[in-house]
N, C-alpha and C. Protein backbone atom coordinates (compact mmCIF):
# COMPACT_ATOMS: atom_id res chain seq x y z
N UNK A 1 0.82 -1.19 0.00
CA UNK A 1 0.00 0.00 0.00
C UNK A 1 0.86 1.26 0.00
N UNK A 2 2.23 1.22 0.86
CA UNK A 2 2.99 2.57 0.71
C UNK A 2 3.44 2.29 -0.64
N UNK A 3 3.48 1.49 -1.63
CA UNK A 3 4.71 1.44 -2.63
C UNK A 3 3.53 2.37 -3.67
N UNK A 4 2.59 2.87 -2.96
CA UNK A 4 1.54 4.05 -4.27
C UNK A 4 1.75 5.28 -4.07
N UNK A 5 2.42 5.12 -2.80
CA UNK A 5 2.77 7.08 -2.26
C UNK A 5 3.82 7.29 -3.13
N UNK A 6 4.13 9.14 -3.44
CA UNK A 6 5.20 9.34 -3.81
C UNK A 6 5.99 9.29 -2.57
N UNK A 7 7.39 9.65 -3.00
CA UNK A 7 8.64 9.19 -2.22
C UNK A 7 8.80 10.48 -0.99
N UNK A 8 8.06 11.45 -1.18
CA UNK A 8 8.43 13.26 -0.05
C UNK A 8 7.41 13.03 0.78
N UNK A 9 6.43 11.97 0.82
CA UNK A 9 4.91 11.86 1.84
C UNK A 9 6.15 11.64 2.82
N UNK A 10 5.58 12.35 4.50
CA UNK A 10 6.26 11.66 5.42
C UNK A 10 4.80 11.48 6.58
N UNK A 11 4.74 10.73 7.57
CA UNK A 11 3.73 10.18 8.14
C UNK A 11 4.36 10.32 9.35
N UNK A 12 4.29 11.72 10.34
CA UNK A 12 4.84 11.63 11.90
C UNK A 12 4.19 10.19 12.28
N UNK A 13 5.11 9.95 13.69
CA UNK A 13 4.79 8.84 14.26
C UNK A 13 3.52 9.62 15.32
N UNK A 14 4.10 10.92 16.08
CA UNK A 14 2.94 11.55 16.46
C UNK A 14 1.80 12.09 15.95
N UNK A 15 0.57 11.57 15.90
CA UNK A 15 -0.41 12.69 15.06
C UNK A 15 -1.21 13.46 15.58
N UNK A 16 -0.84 14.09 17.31
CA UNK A 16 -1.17 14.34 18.23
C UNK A 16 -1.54 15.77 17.83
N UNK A 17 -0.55 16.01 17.00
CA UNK A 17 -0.95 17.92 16.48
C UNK A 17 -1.85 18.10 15.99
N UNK A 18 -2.78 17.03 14.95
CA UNK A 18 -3.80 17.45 14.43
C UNK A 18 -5.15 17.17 15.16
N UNK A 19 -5.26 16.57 16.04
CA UNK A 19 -6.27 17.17 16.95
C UNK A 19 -6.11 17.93 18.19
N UNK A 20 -4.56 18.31 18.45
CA UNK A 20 -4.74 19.02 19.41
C UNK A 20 -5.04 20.43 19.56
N UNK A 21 -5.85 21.16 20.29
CA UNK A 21 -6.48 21.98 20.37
C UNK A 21 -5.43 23.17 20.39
N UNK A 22 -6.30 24.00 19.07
CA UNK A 22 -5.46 25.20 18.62
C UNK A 22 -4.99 26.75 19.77
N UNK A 23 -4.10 26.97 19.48
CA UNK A 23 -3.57 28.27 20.43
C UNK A 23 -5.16 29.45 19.82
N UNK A 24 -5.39 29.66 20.74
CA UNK A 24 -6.45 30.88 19.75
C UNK A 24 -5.45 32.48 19.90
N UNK A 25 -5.31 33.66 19.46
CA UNK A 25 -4.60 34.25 19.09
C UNK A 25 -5.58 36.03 19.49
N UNK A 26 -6.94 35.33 19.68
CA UNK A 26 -8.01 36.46 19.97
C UNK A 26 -9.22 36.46 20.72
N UNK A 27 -9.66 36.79 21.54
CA UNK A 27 -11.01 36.75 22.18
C UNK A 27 -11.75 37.52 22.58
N UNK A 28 -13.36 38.03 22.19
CA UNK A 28 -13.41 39.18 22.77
C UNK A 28 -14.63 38.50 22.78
N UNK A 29 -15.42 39.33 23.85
CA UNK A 29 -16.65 39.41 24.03
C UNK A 29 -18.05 40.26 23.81
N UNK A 30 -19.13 40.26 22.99
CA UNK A 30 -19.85 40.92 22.30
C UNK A 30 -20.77 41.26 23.40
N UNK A 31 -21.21 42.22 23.62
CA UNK A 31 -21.88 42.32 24.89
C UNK A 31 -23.07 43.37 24.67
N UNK A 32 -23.99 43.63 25.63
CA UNK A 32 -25.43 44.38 25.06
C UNK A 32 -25.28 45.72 26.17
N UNK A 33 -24.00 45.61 26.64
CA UNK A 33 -23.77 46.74 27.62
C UNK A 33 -23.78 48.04 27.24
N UNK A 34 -24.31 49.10 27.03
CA UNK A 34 -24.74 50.16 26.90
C UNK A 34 -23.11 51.04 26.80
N UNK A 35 -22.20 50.51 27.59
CA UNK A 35 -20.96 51.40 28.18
C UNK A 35 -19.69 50.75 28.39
N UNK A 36 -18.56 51.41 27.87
CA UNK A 36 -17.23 50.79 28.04
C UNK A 36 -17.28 50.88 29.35
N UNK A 37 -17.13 51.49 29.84
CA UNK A 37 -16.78 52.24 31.55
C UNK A 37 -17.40 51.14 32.55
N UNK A 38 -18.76 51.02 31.96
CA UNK A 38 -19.82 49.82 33.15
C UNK A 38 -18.94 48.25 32.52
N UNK A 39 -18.89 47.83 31.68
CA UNK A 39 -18.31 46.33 31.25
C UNK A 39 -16.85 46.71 31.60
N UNK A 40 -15.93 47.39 31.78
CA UNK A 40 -14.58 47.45 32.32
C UNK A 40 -14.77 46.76 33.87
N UNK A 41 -15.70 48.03 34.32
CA UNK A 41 -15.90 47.75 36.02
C UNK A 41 -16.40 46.58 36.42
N UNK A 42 -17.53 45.44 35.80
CA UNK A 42 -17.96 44.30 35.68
C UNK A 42 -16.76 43.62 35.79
N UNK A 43 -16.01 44.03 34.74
CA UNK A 43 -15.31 42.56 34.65
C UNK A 43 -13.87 42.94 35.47
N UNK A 44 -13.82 44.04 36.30
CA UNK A 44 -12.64 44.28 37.22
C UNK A 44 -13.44 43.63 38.60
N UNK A 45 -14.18 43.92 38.69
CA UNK A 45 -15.03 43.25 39.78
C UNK A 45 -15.34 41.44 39.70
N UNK A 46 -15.06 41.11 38.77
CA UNK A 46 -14.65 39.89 38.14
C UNK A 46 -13.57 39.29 38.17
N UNK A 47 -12.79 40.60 38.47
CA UNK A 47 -10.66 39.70 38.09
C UNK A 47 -11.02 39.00 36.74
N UNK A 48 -11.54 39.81 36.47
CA UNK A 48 -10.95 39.27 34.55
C UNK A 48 -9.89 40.49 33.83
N UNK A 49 -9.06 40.14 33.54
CA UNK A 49 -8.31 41.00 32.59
C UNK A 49 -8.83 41.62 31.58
N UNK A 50 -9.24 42.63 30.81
CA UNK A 50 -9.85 43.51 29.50
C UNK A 50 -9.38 44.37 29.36
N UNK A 51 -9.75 44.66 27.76
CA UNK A 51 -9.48 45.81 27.66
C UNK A 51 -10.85 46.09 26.83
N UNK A 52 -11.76 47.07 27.65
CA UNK A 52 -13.22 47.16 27.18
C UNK A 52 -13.32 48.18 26.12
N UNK A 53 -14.48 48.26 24.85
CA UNK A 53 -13.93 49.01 24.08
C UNK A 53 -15.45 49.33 23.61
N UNK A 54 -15.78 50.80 23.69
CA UNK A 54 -17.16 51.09 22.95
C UNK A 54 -17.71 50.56 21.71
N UNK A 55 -19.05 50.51 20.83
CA UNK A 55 -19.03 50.01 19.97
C UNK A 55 -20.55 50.60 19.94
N UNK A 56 -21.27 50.73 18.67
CA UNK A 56 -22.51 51.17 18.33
C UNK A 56 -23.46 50.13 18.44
N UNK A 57 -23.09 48.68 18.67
CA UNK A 57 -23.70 47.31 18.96
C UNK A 57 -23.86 47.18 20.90
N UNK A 58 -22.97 47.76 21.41
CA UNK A 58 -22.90 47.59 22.40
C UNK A 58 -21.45 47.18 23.05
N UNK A 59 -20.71 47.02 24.43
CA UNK A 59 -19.40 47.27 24.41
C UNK A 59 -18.78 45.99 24.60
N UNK A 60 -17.67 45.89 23.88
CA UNK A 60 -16.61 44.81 23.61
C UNK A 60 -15.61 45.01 24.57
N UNK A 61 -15.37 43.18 24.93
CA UNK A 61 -14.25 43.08 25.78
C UNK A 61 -12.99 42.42 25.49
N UNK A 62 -12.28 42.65 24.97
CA UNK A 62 -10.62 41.98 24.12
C UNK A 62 -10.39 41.47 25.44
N UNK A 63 -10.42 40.29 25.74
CA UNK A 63 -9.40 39.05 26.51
C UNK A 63 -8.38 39.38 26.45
N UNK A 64 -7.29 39.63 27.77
CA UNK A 64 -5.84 39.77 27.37
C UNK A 64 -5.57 38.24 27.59
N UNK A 65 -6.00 37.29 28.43
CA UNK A 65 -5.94 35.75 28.54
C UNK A 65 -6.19 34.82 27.84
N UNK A 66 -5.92 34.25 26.44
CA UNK A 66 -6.51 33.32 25.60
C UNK A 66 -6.40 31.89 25.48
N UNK A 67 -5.57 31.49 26.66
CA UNK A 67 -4.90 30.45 26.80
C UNK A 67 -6.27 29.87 27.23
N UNK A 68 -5.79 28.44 27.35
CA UNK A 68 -6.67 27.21 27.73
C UNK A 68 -8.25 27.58 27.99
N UNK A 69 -9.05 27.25 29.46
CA UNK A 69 -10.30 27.71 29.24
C UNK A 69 -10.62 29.06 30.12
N UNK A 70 -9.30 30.12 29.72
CA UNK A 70 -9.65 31.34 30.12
C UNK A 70 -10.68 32.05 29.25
N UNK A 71 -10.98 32.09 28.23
CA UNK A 71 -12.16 32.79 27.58
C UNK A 71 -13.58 32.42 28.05
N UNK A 72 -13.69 31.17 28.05
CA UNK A 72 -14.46 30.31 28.05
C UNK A 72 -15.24 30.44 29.90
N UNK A 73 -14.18 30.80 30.58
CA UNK A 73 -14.74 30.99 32.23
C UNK A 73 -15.02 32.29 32.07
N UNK A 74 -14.15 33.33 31.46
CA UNK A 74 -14.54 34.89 31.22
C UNK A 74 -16.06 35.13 31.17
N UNK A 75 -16.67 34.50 29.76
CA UNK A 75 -17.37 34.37 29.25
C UNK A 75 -19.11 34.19 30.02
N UNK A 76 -18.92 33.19 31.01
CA UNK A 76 -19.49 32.51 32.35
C UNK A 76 -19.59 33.60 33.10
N UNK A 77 -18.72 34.27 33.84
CA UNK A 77 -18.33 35.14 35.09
C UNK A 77 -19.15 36.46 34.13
N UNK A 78 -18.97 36.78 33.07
CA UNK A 78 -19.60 37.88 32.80
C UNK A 78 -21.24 37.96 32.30
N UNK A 79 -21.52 36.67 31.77
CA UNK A 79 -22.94 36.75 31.39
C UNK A 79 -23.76 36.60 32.51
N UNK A 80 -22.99 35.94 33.79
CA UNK A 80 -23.59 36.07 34.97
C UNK A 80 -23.66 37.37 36.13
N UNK A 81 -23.02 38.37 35.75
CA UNK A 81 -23.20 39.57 36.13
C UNK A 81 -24.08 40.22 35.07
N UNK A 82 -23.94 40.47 34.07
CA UNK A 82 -24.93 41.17 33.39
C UNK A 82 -25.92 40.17 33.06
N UNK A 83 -26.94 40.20 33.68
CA UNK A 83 -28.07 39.34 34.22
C UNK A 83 -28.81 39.91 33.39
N UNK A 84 -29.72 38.75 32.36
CA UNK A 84 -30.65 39.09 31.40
C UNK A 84 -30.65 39.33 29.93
N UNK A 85 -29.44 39.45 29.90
CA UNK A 85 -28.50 39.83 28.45
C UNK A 85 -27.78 38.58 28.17
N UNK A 86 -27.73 38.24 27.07
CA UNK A 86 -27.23 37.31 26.68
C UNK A 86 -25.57 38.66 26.16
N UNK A 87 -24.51 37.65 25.46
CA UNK A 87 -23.32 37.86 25.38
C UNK A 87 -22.85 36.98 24.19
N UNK A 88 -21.53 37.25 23.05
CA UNK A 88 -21.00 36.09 22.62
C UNK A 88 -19.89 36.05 22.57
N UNK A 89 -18.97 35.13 22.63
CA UNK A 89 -17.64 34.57 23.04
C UNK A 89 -17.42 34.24 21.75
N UNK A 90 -16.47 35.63 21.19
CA UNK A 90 -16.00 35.24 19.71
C UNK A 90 -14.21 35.13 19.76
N UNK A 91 -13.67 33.49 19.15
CA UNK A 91 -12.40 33.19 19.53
C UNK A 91 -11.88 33.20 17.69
N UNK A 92 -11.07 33.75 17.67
CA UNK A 92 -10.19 33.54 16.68
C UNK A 92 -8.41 32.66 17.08
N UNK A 93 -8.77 31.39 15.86
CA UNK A 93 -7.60 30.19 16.31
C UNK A 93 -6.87 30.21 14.58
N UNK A 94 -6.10 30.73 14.03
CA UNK A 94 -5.39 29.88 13.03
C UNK A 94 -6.56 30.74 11.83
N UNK A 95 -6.86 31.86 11.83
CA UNK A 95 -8.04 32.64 10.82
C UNK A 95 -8.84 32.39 10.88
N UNK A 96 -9.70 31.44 12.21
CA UNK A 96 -11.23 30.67 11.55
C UNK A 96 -11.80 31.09 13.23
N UNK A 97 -12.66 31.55 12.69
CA UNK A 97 -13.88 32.47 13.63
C UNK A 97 -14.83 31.49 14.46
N UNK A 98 -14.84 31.44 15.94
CA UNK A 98 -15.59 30.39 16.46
C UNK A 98 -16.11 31.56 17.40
N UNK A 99 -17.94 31.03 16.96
CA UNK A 99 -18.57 32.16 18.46
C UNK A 99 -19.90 31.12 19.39
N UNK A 100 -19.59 31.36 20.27
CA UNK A 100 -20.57 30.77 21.45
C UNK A 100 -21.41 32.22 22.45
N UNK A 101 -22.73 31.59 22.19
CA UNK A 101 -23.87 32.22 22.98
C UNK A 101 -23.62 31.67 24.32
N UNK A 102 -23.91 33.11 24.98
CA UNK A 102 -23.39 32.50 26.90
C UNK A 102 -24.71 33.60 27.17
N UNK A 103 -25.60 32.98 28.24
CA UNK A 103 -26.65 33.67 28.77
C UNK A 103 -26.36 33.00 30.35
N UNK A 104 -26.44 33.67 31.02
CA UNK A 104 -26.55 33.26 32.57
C UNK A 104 -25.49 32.50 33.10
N UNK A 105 -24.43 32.61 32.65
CA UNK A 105 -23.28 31.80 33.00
C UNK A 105 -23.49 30.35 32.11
N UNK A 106 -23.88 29.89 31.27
CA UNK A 106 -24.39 29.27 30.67
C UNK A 106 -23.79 29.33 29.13
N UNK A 107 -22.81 28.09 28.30
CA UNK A 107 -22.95 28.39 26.84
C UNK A 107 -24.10 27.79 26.34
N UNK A 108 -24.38 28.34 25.47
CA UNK A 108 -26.34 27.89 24.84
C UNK A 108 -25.65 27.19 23.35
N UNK A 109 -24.84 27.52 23.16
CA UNK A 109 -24.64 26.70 21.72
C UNK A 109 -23.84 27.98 20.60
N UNK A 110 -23.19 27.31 19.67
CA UNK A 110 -22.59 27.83 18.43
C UNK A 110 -23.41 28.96 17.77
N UNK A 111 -23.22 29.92 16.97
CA UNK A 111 -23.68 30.48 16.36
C UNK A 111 -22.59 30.78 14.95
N UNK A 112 -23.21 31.09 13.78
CA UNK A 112 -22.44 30.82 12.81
C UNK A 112 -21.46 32.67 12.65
N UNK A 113 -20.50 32.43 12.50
CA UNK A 113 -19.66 33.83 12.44
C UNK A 113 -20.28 34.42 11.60
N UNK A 114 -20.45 33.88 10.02
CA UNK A 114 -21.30 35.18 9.50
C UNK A 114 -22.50 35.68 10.07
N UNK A 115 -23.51 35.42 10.40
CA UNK A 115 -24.16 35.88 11.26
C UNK A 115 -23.91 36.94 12.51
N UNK A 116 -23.09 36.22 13.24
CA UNK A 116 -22.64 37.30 14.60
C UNK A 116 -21.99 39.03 13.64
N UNK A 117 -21.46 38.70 12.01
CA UNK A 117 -20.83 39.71 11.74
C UNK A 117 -21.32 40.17 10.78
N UNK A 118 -22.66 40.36 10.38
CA UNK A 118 -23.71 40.52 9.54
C UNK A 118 -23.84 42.11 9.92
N UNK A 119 -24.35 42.31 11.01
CA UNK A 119 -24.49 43.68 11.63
C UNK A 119 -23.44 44.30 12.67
N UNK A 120 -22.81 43.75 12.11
CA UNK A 120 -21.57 44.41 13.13
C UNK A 120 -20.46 45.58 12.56
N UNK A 121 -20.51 46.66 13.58
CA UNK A 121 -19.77 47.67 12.41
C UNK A 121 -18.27 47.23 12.25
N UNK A 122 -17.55 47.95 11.17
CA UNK A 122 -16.32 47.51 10.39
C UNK A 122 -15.35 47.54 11.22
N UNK A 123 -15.46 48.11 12.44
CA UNK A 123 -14.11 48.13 13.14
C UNK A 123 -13.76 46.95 13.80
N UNK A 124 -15.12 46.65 14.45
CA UNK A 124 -14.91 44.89 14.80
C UNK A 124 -14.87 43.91 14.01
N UNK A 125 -15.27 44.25 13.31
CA UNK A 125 -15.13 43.10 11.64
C UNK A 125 -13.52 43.08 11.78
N UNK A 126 -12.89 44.34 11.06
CA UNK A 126 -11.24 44.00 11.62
C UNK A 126 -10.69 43.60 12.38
N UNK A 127 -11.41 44.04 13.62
CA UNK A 127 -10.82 43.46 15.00
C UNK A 127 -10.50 41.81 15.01
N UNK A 128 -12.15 41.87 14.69
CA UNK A 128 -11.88 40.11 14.43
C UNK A 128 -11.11 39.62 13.59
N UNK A 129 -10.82 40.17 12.28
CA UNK A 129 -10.31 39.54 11.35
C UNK A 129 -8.60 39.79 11.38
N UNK A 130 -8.49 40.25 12.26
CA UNK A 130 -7.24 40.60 12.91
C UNK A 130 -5.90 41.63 11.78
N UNK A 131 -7.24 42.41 11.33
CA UNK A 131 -6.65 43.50 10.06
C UNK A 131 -6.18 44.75 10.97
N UNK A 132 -7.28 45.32 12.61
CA UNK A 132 -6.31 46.01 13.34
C UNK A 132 -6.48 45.62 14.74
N UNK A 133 -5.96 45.81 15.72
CA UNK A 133 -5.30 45.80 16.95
C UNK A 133 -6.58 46.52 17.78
N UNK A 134 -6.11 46.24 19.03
CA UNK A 134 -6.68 46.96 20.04
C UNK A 134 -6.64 48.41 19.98
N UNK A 135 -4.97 48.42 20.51
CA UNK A 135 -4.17 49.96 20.08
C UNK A 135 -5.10 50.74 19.30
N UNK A 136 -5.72 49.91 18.25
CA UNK A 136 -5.87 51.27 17.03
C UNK A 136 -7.61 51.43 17.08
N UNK A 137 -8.36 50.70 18.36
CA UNK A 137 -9.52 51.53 18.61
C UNK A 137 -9.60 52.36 19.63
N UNK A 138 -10.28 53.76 19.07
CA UNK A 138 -10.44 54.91 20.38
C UNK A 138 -11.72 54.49 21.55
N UNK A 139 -11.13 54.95 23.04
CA UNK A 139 -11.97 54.54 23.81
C UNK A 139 -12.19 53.52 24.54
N UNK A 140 -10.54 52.80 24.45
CA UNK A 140 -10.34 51.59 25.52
C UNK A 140 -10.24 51.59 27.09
N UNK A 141 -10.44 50.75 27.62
CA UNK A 141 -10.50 51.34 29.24
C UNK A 141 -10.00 50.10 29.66
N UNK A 142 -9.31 49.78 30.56
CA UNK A 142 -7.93 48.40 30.66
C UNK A 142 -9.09 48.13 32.43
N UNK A 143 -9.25 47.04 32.10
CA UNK A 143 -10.08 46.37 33.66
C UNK A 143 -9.00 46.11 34.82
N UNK A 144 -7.69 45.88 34.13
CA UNK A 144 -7.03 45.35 35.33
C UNK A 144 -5.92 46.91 36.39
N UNK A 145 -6.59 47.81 35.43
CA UNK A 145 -5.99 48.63 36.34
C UNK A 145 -6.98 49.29 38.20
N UNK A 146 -7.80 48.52 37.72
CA UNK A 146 -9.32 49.12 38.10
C UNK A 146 -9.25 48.16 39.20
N UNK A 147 -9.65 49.03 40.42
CA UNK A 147 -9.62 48.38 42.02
C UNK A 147 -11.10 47.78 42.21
N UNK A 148 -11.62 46.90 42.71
CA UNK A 148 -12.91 46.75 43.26
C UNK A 148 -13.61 47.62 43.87
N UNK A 149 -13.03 48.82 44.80
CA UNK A 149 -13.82 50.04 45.71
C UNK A 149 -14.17 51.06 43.97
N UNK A 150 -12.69 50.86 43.24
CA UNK A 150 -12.79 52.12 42.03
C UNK A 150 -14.20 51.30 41.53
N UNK A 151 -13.95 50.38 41.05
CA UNK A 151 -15.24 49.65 40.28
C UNK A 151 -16.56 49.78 40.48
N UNK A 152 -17.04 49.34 41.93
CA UNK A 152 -18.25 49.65 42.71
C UNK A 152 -18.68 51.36 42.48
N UNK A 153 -17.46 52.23 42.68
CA UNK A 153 -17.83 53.71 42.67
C UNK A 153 -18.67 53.95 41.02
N UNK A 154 -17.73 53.40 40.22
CA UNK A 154 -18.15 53.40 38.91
C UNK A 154 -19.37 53.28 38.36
N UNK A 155 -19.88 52.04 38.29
CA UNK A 155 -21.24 51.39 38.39
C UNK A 155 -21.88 51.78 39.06
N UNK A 156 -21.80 52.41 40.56
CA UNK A 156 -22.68 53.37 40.93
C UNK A 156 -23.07 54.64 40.44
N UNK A 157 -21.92 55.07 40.13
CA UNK A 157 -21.67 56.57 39.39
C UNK A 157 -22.58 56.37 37.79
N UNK A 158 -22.15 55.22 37.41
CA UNK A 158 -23.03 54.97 36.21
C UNK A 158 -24.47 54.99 35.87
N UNK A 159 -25.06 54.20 37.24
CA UNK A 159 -26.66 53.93 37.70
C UNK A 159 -27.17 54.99 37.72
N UNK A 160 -26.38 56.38 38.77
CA UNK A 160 -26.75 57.22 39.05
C UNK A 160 -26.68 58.12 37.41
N UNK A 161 -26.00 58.07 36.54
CA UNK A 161 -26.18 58.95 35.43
C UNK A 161 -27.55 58.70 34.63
N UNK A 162 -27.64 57.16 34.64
CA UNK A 162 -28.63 56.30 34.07
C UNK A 162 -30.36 56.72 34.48
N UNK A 163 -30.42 56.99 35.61
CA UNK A 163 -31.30 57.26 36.73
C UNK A 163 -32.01 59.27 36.18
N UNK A 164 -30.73 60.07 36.00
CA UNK A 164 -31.29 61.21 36.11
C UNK A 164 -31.57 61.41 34.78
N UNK A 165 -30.86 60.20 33.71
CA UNK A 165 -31.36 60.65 32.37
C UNK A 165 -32.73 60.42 31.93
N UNK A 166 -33.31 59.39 32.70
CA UNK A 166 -34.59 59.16 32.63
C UNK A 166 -35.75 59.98 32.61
């Protein structure tokens, strides 16, 4: 049966690489949060690392953690603070776009990338498609600089803006 291969085929003895689970390279979170400032403080009050970023969809959270099932607990810890809102956990591994619906600490299942990026404006389209960087959106706010007392003040301070605009 090998004497049909050409002679440059080589066949590792390990074939462990091709199912082992890819480095992902990106993660952010799609969120229905009204405010960079309120999803920073969430997820500092979380000990999640971000860098939260406005958006006309609602505000995005760039994972600085992409390793193993740090997105994936992110993901959990935050749909369970913003209570009622669903969220999606979009991972970029090797160019290929994987997004999961998380409602209540809860993943609900796959959703297809074109879809999640159907209505999504162009800057996150890049983001995702990894054409630009964090760096190069205005209006980032970094979670891990952010104390739990700063955080609480925040989200209060926020409620209270929320409250008199009414």
């Amino acid at each position: 049966m090998t004497e049909d291969l050409p002679d440059d085929i080589v066949i590792p003895d390990d074939l462990s690489s091709l199912t082992a689970p890819q480095e992902r390279e990106l993660a952010v979170l799609l969120t229905q949060v009204a405010d960079a400032e309120a999803l920073a403080a969430a997820c500092a009050l979380a000990e999640i690392d971000v860098d939260a970023l406005p958006s006309p969809v609602g505000a995005l959270a760039v994972l600085r953690d992409t390793a193993g099932e740090a997105p994936e607990q992110a993901a959990a810890a935050i749909s369970k603070l913003v209570a009622g809102a669903a969220l999606v956990l979009v991972t970029r591994a090797e160019g290929q776009l994987t997004c999961v619906r998380y409602q209540g600490g809860v993943a609900e299942g796959n959703l297809p990338p074109g879809l999640v990026l159907s209505g999504a404006p162009e800057a996150l389209e890049d983001l995702l498609t990894g054409q630009i960087g964090v760096a190069d959106l205005p209006g980032g706010i970094a979670s891990g600089g952010i104390g739990r007392l700063k955080a609480m003040r925040m989200l209060t301070g926020i409620a209270r803006r929320a409250k008199k605009s009414k």
